[in-house]
Structure formats: C-alpha cells, structure tokens
N, C-alpha and C. Protein backbone atom coordinates (compact mmCIF):
# COMPACT_ATOMS: atom_id res chain seq x y z
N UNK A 1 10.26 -17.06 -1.92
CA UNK A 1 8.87 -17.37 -2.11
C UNK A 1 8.11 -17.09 -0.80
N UNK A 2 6.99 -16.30 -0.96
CA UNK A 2 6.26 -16.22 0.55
C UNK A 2 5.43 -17.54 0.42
N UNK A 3 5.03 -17.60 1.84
CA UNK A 3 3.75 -18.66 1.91
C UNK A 3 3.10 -17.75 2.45
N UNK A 4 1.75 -18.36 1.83
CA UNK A 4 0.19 -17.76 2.63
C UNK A 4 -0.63 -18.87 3.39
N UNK A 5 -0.44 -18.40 4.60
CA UNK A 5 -1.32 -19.35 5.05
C UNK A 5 -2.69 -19.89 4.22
N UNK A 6 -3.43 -21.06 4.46
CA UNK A 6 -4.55 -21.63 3.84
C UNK A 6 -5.68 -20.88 4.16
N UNK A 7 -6.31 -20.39 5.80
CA UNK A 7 -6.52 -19.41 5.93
C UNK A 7 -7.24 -18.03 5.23
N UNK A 8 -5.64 -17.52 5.42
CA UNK A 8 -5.64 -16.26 4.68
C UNK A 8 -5.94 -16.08 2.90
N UNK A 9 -5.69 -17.59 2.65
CA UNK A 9 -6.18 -17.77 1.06
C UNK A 9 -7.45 -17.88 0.91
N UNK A 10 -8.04 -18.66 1.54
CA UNK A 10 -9.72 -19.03 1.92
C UNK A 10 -10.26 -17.43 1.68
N UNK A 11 -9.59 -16.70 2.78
CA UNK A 11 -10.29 -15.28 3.17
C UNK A 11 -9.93 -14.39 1.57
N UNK A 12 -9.38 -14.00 1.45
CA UNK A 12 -8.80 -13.44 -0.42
C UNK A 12 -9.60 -13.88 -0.98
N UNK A 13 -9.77 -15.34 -1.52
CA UNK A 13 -10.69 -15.62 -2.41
C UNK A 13 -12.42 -15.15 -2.07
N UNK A 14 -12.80 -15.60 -1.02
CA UNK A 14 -13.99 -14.61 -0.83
C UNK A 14 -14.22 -13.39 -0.56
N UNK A 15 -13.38 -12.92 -0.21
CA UNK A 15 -13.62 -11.66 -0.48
C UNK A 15 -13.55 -11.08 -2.21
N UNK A 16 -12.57 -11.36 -3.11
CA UNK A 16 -12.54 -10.84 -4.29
C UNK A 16 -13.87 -11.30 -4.90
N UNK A 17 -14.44 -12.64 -4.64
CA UNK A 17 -15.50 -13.33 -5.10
C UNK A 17 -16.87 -12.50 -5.03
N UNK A 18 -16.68 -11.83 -3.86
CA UNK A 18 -17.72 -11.32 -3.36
C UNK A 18 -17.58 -9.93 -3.86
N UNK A 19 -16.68 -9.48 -3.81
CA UNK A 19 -16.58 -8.00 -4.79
C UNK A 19 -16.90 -8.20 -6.24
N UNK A 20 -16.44 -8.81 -6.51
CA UNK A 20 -17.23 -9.67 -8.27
C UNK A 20 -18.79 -9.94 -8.37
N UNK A 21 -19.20 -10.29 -8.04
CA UNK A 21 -20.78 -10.34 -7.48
C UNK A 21 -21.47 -9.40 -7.52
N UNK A 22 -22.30 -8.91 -8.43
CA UNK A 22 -23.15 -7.90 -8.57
C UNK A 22 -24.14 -8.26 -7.48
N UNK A 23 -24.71 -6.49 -6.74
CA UNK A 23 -25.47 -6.88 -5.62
C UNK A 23 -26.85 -6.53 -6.84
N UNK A 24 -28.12 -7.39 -5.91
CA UNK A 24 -29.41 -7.67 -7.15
C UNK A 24 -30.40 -7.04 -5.96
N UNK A 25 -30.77 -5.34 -6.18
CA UNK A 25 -31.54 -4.57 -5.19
C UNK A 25 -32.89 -5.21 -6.52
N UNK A 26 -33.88 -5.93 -5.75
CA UNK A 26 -35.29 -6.03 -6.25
C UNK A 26 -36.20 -4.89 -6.71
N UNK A 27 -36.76 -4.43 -8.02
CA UNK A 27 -37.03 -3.85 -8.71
C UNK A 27 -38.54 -3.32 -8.54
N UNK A 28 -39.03 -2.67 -7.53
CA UNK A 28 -40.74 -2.83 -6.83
C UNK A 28 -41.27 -1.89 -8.23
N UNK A 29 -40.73 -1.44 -9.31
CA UNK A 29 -41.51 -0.44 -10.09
C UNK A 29 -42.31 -0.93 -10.59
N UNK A 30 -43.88 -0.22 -10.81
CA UNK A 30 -44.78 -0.35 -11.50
C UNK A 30 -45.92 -0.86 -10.63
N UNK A 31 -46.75 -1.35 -11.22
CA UNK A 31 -48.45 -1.18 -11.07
C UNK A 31 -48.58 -2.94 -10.29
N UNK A 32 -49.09 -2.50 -8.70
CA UNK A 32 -49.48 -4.33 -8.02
C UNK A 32 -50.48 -4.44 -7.60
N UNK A 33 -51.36 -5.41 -7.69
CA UNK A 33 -52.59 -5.79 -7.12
C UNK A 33 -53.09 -6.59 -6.36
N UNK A 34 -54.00 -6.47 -5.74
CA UNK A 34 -54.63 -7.54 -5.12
C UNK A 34 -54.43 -9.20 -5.69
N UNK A 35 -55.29 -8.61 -6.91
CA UNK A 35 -55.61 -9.39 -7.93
C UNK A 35 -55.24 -9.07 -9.79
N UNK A 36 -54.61 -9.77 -9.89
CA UNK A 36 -53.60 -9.81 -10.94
C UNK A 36 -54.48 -9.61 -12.04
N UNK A 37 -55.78 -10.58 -12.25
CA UNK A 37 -56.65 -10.84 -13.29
C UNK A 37 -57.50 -9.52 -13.27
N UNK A 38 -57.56 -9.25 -12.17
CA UNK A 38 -58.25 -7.95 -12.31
C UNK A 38 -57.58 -6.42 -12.83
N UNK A 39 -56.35 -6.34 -12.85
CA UNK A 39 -55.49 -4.81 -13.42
C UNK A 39 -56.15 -3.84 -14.37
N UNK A 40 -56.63 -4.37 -15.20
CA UNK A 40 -57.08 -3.60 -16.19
C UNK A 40 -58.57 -3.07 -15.66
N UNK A 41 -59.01 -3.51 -14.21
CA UNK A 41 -60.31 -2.41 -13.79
C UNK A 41 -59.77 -1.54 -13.02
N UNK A 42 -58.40 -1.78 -12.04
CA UNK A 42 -58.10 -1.06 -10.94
C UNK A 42 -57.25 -0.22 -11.32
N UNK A 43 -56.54 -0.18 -12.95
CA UNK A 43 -55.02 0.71 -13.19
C UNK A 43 -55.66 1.07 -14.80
N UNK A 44 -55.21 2.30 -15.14
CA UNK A 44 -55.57 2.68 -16.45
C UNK A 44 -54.15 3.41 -17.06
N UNK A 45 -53.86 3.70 -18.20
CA UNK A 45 -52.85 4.61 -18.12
C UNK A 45 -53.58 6.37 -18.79
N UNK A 46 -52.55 7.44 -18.39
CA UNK A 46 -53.27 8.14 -19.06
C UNK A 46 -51.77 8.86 -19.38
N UNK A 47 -51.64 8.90 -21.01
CA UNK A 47 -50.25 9.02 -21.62
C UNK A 47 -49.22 8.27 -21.04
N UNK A 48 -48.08 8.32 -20.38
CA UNK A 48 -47.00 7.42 -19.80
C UNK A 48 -47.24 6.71 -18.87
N UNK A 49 -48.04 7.67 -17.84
CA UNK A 49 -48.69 7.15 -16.38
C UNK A 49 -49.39 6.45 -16.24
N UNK A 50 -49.42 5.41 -15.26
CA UNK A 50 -50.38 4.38 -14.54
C UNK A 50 -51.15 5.08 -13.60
N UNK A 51 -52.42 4.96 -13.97
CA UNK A 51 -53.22 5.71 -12.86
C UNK A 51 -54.23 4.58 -11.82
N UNK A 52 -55.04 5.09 -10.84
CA UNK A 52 -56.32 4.48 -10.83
C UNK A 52 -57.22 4.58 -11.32
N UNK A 53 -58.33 3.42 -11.69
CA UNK A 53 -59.14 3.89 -12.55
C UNK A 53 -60.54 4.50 -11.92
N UNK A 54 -61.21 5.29 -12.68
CA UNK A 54 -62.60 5.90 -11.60
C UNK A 54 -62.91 5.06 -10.47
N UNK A 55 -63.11 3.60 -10.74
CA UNK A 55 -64.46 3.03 -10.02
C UNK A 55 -62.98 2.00 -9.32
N UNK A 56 -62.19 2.00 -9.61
CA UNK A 56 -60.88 0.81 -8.84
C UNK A 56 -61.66 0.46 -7.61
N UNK A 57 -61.89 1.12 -6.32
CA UNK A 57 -61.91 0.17 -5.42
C UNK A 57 -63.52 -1.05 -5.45
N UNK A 58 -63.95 -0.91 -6.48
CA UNK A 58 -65.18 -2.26 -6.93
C UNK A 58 -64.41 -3.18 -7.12
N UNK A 59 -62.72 -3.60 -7.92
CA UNK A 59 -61.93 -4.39 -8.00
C UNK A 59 -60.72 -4.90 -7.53
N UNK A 60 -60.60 -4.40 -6.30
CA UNK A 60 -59.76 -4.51 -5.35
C UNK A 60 -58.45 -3.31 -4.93
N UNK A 61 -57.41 -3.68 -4.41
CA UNK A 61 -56.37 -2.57 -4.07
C UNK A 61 -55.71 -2.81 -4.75
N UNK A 62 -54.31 -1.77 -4.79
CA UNK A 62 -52.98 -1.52 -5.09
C UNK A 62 -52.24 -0.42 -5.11
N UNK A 63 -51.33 -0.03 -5.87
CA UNK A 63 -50.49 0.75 -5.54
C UNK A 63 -49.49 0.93 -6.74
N UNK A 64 -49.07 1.81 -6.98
CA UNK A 64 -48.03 2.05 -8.59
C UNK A 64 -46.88 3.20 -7.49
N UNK A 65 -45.63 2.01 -8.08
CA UNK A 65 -44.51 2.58 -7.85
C UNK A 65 -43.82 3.12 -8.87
N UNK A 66 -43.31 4.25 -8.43
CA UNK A 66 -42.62 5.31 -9.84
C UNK A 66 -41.19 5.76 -9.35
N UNK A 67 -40.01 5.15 -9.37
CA UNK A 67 -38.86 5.46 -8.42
C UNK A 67 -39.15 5.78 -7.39
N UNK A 68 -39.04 6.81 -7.06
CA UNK A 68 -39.02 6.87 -5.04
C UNK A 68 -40.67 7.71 -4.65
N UNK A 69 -41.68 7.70 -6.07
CA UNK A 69 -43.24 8.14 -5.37
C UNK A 69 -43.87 6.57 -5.28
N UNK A 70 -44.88 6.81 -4.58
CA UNK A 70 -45.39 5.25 -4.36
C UNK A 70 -46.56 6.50 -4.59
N UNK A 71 -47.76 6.31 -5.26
CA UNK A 71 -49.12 6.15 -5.78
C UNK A 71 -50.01 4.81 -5.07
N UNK A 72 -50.97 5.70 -3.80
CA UNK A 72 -51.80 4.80 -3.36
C UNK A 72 -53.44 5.57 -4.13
N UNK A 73 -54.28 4.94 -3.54
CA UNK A 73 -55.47 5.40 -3.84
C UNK A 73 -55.99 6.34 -3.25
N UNK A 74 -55.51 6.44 -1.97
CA UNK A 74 -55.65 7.30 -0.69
C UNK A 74 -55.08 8.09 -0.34
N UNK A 75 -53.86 7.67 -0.54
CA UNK A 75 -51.94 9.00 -0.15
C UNK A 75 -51.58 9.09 -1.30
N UNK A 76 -50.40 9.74 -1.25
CA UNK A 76 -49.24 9.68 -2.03
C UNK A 76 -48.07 9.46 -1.12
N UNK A 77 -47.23 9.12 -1.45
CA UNK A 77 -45.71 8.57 -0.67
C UNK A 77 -44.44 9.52 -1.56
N UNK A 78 -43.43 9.48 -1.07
CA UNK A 78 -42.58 9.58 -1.48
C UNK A 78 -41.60 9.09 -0.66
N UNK A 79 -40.54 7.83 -1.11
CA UNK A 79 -39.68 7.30 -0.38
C UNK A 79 -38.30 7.78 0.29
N UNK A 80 -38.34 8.34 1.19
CA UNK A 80 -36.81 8.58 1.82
C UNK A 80 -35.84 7.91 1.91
N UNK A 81 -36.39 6.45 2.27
CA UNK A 81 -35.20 5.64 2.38
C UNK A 81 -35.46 3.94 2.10
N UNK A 82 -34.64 3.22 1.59
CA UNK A 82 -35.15 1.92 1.26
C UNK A 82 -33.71 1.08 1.86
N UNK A 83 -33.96 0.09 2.47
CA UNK A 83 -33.03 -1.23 2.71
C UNK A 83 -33.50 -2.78 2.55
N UNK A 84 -32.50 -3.69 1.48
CA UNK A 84 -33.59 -4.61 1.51
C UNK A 84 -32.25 -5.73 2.21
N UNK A 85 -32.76 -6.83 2.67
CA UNK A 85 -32.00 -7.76 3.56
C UNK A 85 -32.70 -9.02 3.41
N UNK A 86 -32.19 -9.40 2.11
CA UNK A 86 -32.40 -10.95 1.45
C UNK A 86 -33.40 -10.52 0.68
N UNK A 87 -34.64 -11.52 1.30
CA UNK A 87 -36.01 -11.07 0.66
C UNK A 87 -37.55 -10.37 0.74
N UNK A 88 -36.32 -9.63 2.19
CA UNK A 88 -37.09 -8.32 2.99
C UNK A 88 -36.65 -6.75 2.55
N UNK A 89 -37.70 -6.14 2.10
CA UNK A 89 -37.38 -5.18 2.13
C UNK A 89 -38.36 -4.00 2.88
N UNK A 90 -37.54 -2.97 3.01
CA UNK A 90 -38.33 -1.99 4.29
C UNK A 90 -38.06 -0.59 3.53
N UNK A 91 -38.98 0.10 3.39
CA UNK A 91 -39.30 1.15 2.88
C UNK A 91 -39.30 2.64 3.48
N UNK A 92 -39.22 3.16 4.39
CA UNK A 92 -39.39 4.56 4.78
C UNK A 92 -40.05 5.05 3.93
N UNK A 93 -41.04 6.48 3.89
CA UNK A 93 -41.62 7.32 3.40
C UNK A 93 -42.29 8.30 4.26
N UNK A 94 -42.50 9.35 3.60
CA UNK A 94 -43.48 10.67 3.73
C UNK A 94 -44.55 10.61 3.17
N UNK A 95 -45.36 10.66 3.64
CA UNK A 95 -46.79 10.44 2.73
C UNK A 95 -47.55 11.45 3.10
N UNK A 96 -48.95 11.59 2.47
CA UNK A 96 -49.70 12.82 2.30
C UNK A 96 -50.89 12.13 1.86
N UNK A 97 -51.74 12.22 2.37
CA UNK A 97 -53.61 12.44 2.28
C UNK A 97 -54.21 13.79 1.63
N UNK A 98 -55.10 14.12 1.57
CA UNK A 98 -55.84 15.46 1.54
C UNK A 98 -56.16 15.66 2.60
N UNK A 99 -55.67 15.14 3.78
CA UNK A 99 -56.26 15.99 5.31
C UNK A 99 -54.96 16.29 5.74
N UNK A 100 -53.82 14.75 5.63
CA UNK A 100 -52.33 15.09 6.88
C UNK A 100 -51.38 14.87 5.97
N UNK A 101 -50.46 14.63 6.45
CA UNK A 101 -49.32 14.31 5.90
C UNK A 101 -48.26 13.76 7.06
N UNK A 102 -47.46 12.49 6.65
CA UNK A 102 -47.33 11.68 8.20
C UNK A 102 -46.18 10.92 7.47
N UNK A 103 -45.68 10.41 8.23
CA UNK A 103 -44.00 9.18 7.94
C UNK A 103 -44.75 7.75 8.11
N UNK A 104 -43.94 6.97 7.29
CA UNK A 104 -44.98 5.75 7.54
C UNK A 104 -43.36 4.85 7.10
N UNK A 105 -43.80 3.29 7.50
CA UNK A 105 -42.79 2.37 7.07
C UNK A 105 -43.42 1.70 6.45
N UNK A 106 -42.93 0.95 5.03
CA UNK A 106 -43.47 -0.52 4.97
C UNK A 106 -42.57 -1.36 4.42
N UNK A 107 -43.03 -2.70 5.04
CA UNK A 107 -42.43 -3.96 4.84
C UNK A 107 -42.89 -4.86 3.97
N UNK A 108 -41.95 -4.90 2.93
CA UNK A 108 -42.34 -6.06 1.64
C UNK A 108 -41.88 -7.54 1.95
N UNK A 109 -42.20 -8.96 1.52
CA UNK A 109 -41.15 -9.69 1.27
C UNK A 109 -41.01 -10.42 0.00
N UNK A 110 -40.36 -10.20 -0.75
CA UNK A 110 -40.45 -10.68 -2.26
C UNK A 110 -40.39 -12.49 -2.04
N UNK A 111 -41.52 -13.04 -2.91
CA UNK A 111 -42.18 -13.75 -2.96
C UNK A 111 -41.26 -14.57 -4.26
N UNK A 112 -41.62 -14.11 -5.37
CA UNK A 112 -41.07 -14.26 -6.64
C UNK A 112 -40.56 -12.90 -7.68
N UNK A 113 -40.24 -12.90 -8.59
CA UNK A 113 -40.25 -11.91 -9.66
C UNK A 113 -41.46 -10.90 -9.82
N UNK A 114 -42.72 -11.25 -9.40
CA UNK A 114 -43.85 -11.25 -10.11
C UNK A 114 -45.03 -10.74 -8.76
N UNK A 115 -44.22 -11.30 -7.41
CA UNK A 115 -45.45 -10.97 -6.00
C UNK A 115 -44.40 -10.88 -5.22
N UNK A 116 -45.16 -10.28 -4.32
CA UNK A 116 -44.57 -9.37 -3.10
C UNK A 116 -45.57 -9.90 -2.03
N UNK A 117 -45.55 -9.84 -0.64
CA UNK A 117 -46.25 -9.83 0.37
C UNK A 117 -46.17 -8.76 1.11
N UNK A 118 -46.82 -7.99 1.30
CA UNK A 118 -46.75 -6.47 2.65
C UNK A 118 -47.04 -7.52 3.75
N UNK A 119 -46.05 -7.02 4.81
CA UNK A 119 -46.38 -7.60 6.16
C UNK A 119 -46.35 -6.02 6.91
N UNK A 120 -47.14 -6.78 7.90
CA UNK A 120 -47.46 -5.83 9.51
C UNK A 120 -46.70 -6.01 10.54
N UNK A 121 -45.94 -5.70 10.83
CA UNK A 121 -44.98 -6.13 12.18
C UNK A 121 -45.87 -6.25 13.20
N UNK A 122 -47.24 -5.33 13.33
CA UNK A 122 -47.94 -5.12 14.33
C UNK A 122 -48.32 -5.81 15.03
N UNK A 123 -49.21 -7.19 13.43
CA UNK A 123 -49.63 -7.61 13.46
C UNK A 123 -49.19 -8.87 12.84
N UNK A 124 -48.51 -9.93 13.66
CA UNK A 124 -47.73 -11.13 13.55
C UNK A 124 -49.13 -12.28 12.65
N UNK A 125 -47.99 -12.47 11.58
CA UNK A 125 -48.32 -13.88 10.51
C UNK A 125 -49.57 -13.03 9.56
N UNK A 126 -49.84 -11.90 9.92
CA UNK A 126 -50.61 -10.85 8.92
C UNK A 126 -49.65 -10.57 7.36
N UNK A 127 -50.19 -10.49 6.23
CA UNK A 127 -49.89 -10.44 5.18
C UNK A 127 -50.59 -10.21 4.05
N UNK A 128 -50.55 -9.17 3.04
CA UNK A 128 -51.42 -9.10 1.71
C UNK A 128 -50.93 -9.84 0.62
N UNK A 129 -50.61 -10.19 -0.23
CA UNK A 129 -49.84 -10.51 -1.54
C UNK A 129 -50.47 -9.65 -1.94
N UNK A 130 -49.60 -8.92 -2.87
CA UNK A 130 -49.62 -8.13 -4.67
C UNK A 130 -48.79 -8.61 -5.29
N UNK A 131 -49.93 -8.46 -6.32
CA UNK A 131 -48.93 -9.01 -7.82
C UNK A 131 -48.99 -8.06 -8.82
N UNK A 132 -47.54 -8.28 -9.81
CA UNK A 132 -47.31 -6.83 -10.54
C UNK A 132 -47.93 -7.26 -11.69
N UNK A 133 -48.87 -6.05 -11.93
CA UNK A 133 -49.50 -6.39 -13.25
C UNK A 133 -48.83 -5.92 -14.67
N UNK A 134 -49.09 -6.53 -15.55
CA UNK A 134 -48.28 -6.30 -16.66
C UNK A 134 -48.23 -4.90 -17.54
N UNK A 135 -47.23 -4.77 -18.02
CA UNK A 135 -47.97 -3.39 -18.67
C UNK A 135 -48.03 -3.17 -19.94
C-alpha cells in the first residue's frame, strides 16, 4: 500500500477540482449605454445589426460589441487582444476614425450581468457605467 502524504492529497484534489471548473470569460456582446431607459433613441437595428441611431448623441453614449469589432459612434475598433482577471477586464484594439487610425486599450470592470464600468487608469477613481440594453 503506498501512503500519500496529507499534503500531497490536499494538492491533487485542487488541482483536479480546478481542472473541473469551467473558466466563465464575461460575455461584453451587444449594445451598452449610458442610459439603459434611453436604448431605443441611441441604438436602432437595421436587418441583424445594431446600429446608431441618426440623432443618438441627443441621448447619450455607447458602443455595440460584435465579437472582436467594437462599434463606437466615432471609431471603429477591432480587438486584438482581450484578458480578463476576476472582474477586470482589459481590451487591446486597433481602431480607426475617418482621419487616423491608432491602438488604444480599454478597461472594463463588470459590475453585474447587466453593467460594466470603463475606467481610466489615467485618471484615478474616474469611471462611466454602461448598461446592456436589451435586444
């Protein structure tokens, strides 16, 4: 009969435990706002797509995520790289204006199911909330 140390049993069990454990990457797709009550002035669809609507910035900001394009009002994005670490997540992208086109980061921190906060590293205890509007 071998013995296993107590130890080395401790360590086995978490580890298999932890391989069992589905990892839960947070789901940023779709249409977020300023203001939640407001979606239906700032997002329209046109066939599958979530768009902006003509007059959106009279009703605040946002942004529609589509797998790795992010849809601003201003750019377009496309994500290179994403890491999230708890209930931070950090974004990489390429983005594009009608004048430049430039690398940008951003930092989410999931809030709930439902809101997100963008933070500024820049700019300490700075923060937006969006909330995902329904579709």
């Amino acid at each position: 009969m071998i013995h296993i140390g107590r130890p080395v049993m401790i360590a086995g069990v978490l580890l298999v435990a932890g391989m069992t454990r589905p990892a839960h990457a947070f789901d940023l797709t779709g249409a977020w706002s300023t203001n939640p009550e407001l979606c239906g002035h700032i997002f329209t669809r046109k066939g599958n797509e979530v768009i902006f609507s003509e007059l959106s910035d009279l009703y605040g900001s946002g942004f529609v995520i589509d797998g790795t394009r992010i849809q601003g009002k201003a750019a377009n994005c496309t994500i290179t790289s994403r890491k999230q670490d708890g209930d931070l997540i950090t974004l990489s992208a390429t983005c594009a204006t009608s004048i430049m086109k430039q690398n940008a980061e951003f930092s989410v921190r999931v809030v709930n199911d439902s809101t997100i906060a963008r933070l500024f590293p820049d700019i300490p205890n700075m923060a937006v909330s969006y909330s995902r509007c329904k579709p």
